[in-house]
N, C-alpha and C. Protein backbone atom coordinates (compact mmCIF):
# COMPACT_ATOMS: atom_id res chain seq x y z
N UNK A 1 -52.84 -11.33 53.11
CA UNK A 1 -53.37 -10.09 53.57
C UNK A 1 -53.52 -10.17 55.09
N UNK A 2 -52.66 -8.91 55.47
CA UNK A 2 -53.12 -9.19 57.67
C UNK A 2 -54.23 -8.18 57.40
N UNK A 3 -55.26 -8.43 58.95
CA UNK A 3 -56.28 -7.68 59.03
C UNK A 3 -55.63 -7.52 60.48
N UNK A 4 -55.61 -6.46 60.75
CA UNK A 4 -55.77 -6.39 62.93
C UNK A 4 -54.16 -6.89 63.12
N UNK A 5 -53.17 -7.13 62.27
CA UNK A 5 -51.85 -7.64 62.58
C UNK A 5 -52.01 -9.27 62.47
N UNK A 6 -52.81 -9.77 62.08
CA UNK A 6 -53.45 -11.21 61.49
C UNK A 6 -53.48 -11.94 60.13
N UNK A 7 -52.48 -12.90 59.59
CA UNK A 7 -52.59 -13.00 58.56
C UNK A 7 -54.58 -13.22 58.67
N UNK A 8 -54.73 -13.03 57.07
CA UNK A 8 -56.44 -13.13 57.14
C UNK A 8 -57.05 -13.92 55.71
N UNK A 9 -55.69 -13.81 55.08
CA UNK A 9 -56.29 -14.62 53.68
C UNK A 9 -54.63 -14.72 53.09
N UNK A 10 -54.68 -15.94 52.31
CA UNK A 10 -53.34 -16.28 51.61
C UNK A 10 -54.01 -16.44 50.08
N UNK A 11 -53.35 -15.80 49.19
CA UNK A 11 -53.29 -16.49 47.84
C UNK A 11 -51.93 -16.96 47.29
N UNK A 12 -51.87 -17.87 46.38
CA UNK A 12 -50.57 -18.23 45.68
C UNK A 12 -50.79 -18.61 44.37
N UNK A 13 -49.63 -17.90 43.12
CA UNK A 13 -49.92 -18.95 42.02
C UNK A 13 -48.60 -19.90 42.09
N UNK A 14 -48.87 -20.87 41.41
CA UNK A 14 -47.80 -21.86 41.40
C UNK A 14 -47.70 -22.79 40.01
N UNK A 15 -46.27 -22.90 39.53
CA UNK A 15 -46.35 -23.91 38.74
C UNK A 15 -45.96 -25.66 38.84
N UNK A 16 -46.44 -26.50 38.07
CA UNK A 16 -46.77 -27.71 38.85
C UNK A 16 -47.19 -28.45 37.09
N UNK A 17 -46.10 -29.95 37.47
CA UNK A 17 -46.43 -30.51 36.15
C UNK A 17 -47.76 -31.17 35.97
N UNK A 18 -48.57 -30.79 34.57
CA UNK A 18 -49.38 -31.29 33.95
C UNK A 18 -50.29 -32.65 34.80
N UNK A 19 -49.21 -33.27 35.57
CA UNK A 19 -50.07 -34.92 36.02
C UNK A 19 -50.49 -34.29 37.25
N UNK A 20 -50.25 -33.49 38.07
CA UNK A 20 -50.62 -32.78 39.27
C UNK A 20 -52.00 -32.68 39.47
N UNK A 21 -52.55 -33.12 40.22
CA UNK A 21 -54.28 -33.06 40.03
C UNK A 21 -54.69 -32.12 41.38
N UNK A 22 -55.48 -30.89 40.84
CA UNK A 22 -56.36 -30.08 41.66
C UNK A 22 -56.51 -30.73 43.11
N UNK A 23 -56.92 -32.18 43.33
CA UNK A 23 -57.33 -32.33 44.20
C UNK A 23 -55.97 -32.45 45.29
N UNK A 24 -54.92 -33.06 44.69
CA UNK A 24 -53.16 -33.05 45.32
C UNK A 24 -53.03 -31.45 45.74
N UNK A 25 -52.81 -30.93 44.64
CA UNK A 25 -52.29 -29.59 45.00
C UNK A 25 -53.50 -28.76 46.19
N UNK A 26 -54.62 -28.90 46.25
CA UNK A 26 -55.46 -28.17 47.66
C UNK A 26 -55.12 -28.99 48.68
N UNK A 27 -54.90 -30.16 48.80
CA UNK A 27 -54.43 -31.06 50.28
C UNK A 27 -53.03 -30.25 50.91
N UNK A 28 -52.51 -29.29 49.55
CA UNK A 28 -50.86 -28.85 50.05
C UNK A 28 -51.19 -27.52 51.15
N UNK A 29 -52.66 -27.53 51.28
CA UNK A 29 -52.70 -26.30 51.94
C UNK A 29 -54.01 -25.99 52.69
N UNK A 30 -54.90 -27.49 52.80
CA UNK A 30 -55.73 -27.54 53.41
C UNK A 30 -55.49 -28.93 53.85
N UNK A 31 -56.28 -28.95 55.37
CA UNK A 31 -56.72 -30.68 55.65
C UNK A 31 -57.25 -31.04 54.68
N UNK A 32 -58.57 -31.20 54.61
CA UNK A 32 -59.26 -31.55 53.99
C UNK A 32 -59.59 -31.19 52.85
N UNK A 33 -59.92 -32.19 51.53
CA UNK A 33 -60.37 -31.76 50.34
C UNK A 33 -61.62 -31.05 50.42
N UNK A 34 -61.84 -30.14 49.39
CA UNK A 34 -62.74 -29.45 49.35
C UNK A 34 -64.06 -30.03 48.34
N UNK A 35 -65.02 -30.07 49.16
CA UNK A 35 -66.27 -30.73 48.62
C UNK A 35 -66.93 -30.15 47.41
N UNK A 36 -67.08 -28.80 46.84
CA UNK A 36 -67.31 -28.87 45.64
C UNK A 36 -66.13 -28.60 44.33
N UNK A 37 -67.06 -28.72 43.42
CA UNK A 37 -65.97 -28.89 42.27
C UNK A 37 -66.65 -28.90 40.98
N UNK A 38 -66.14 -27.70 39.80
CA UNK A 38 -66.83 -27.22 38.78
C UNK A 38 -66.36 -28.45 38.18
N UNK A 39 -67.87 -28.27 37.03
CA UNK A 39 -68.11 -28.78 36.08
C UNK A 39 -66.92 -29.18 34.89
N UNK A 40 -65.89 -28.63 34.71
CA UNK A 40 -65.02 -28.51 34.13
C UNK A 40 -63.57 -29.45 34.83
N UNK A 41 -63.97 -29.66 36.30
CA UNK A 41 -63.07 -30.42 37.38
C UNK A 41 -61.79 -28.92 37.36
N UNK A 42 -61.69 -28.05 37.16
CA UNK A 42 -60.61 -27.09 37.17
C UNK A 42 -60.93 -26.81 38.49
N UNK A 43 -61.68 -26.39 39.10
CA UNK A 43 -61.99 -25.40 39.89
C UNK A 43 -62.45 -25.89 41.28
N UNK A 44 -61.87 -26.39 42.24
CA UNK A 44 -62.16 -27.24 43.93
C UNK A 44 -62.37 -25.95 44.58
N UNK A 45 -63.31 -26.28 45.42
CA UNK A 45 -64.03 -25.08 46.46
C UNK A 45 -64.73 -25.61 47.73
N UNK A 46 -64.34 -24.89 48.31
CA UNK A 46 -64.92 -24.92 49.69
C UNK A 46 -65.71 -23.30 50.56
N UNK A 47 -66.21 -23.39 51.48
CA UNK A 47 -66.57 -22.00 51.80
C UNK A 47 -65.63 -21.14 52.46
N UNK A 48 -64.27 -21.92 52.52
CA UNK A 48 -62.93 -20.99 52.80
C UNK A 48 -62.32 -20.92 52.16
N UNK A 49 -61.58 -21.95 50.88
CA UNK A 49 -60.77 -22.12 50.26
C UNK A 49 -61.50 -22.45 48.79
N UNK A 50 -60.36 -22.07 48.24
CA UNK A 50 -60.48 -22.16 46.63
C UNK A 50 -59.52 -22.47 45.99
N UNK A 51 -59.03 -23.61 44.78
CA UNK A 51 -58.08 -23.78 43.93
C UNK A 51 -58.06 -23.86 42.42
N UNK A 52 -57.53 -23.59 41.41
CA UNK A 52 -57.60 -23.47 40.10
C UNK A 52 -56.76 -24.44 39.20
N UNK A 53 -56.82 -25.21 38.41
CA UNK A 53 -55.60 -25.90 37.73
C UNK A 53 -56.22 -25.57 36.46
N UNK A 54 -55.28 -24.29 35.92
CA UNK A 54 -55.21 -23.15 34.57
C UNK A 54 -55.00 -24.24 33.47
N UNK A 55 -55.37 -23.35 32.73
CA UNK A 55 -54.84 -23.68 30.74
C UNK A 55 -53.91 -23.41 30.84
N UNK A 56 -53.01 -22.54 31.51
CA UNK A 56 -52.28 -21.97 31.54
C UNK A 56 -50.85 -22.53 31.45
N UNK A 57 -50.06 -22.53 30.43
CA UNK A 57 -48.88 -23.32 30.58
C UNK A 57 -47.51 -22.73 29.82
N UNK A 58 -46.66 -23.17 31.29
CA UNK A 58 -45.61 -22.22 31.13
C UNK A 58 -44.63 -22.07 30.05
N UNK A 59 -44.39 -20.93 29.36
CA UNK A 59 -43.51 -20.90 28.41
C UNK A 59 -42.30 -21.13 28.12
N UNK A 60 -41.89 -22.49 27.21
CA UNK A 60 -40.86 -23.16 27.59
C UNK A 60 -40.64 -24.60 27.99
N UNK A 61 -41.87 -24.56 28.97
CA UNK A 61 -42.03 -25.62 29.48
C UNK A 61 -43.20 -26.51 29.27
N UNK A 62 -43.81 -26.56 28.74
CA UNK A 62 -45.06 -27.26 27.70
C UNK A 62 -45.97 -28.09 29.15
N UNK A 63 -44.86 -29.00 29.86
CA UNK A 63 -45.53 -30.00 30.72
C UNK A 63 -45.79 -29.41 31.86
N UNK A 64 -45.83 -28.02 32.17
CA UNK A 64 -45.60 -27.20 33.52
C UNK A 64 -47.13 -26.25 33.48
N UNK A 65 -48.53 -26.05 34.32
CA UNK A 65 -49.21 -25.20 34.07
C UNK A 65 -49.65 -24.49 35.78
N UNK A 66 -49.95 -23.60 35.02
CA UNK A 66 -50.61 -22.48 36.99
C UNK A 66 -51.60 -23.28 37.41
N UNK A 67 -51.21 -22.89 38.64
CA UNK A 67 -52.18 -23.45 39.37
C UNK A 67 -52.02 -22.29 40.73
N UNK A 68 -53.65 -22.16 41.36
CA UNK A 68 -53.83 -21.12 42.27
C UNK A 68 -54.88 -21.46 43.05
N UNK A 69 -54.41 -20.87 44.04
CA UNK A 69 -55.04 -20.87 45.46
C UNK A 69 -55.42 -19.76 46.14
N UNK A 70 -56.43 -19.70 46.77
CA UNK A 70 -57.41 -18.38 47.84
C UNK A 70 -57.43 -19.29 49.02
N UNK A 71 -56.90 -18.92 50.19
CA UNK A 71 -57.57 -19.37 51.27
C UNK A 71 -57.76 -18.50 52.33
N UNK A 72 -59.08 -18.29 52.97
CA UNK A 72 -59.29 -17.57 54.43
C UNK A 72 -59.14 -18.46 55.17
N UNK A 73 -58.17 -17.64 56.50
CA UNK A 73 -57.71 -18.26 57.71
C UNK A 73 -58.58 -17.74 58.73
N UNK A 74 -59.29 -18.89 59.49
CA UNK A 74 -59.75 -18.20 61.01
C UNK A 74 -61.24 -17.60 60.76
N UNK A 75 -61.25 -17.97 59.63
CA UNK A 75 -62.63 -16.95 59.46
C UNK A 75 -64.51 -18.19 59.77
N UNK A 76 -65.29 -17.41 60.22
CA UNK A 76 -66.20 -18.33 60.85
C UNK A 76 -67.28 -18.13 60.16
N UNK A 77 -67.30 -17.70 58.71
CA UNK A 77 -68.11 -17.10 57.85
C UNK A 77 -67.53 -18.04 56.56
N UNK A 78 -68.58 -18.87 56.07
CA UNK A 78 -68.09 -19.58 54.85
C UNK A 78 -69.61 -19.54 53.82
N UNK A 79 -68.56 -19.19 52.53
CA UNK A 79 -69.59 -19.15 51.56
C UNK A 79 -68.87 -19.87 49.97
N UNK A 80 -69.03 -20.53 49.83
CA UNK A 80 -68.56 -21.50 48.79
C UNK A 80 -68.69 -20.55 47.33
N UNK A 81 -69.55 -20.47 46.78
CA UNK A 81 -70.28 -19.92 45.75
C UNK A 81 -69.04 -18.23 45.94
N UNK A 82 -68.74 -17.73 47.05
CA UNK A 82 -67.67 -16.79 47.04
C UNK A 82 -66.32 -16.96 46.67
N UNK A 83 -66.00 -18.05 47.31
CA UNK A 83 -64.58 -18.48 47.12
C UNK A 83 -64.47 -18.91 45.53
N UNK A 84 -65.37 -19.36 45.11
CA UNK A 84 -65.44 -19.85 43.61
C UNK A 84 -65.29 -19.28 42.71
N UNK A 85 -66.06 -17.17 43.11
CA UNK A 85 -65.51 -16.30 42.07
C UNK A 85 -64.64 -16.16 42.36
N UNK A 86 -64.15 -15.60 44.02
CA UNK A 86 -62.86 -14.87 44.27
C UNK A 86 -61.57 -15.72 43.35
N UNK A 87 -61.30 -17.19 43.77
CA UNK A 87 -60.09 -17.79 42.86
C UNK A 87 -60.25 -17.64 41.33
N UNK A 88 -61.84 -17.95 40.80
CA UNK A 88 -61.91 -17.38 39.56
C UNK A 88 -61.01 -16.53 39.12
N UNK A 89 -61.32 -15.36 39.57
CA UNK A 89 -61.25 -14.05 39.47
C UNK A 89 -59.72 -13.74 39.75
N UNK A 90 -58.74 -14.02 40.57
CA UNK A 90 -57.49 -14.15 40.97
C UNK A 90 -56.87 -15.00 40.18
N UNK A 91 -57.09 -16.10 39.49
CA UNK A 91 -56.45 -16.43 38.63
C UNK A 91 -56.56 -15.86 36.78
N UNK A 92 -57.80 -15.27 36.64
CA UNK A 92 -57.83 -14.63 35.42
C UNK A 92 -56.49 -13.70 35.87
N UNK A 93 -56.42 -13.09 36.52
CA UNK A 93 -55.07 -11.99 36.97
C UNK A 93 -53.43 -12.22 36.63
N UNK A 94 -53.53 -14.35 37.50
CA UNK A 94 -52.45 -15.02 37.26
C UNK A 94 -51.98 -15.07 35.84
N UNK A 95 -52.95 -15.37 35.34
CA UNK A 95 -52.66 -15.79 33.99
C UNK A 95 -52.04 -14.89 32.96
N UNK A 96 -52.96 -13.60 32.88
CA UNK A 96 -52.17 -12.33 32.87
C UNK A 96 -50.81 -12.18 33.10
N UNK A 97 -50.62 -12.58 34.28
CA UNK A 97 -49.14 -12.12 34.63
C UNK A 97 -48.11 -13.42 34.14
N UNK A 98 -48.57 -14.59 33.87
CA UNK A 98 -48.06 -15.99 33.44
C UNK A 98 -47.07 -15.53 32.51
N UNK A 99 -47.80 -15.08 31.55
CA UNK A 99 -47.15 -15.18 29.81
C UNK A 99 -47.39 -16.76 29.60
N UNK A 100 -48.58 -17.01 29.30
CA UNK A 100 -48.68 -18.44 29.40
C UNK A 100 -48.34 -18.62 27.70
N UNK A 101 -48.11 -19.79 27.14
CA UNK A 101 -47.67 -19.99 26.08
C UNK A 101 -48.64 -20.72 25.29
């Protein structure tokens, strides 16, 4: 999304085999790992960034599942507990659109 002619936020879903761990796939798009992390280990968060590693698995491909990302760029406003629904919430969408199997 640009704001002002600025990119201002990136999301992506992606598929990625089964051994792929949440914490690999957010390093692909942040420095640094992100310090919290649900209860469930699905869900890495930070107060800019957010990542998901879904149930979700691709049809066909058994060893292949979504995985998704939220990140704000540039922004000097961080709220963790936000980013946590927003990817939530963006990947319930993914999944939707998956046809997960």
């Amino acid at each position: 999304m640009n704001i002002d002619g600025k990119l201002a936020l990136f999301a992506t879903r992606e598929w990625w085999t089964t051994e792929m761990t949440i914490q690999n796939f957010a390093r692909g798009y942040t420095q640094s790992t992100p310090e919290n992390q649900s209860g469930d280990k699905r869900v890495l968060y930070s107060g800019d960034a957010a990542f998901v590693k879904s149930n979700c698995h691709k049809p066909g491909r058994e060893m292949e599942v979504l995985f998704t990302a939220v990140k704000f760029l540039d922004s000097k406003h961080e709220d963790p507990a936000s980013m946590k629904r927003i990817v939530t919430e963006y990947t319930k969408q993914a999944v939707k659109l998956g046809k997960c199997a």
